[in-house]
Protein backbone atom coordinates (compact mmCIF):
# COMPACT_ATOMS: atom_id res chain seq x y z
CA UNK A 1 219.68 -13.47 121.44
CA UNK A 2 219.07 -16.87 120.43
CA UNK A 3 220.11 -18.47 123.35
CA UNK A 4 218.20 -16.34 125.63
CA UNK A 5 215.28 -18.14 123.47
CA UNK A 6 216.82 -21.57 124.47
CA UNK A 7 216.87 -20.96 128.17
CA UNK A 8 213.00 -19.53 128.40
CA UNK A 9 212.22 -22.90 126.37
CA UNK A 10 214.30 -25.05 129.11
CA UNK A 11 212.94 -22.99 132.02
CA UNK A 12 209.15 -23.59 130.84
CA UNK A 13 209.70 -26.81 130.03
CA UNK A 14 211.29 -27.47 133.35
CA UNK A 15 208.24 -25.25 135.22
CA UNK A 16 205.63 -27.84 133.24
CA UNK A 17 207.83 -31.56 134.19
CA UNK A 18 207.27 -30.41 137.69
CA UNK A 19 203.70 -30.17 138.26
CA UNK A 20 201.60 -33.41 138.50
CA UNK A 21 198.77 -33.25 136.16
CA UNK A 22 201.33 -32.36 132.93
CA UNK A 23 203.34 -35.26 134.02
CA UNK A 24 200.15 -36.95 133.88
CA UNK A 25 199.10 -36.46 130.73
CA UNK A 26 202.43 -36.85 129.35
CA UNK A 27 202.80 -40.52 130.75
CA UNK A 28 199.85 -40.97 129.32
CA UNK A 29 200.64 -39.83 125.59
CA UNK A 30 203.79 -41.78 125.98
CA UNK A 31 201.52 -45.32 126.99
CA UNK A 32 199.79 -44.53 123.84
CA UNK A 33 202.32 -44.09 121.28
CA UNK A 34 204.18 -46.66 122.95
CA UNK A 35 201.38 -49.35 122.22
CA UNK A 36 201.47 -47.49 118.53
CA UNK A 37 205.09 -47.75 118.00
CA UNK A 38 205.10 -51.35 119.09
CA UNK A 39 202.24 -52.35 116.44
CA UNK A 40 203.55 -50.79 113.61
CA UNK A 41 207.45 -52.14 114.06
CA UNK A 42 207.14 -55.43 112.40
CA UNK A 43 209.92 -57.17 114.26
CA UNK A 44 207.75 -56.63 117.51
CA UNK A 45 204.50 -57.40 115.54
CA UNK A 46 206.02 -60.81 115.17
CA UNK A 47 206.78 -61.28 118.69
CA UNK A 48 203.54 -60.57 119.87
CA UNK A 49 202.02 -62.63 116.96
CA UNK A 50 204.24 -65.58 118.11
CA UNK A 51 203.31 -65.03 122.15
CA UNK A 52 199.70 -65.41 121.03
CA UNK A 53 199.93 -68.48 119.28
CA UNK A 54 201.73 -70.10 122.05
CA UNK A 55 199.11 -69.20 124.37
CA UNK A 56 196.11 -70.47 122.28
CA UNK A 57 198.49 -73.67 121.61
CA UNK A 58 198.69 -74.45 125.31
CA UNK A 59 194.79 -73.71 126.08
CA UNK A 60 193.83 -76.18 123.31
């Protein structure tokens, strides 16, 4: 019973990665909490933080 749950699940999901315009939107929900992610983990914070101080060292 409960697996015959599971498999509708995997064949929907599979029947949505396959068309275009889900695929779509998904890449672009993954950009976006992506960029999120990367803001709010403060090791990467500090990278980015240093990157940008090197770059307004070398314009000066």
């Amino acid at each position: 019973m409960a697996l015959d749950a599971i498999l509708h699940g995997f064949v929907t999901m599979n029947g949505l990665a396959t068309s275009p315009i889900v695929l779509l939107v998904l890449a672009f929900i993954g950009a976006y909490l992506g960029s999120r992610v990367v803001e709010v983990i403060p090791f990467t914070r500090r990278i980015i933080e240093r990157r940008e101080a090197q770059a307004a060292a070398e314009r000066e």
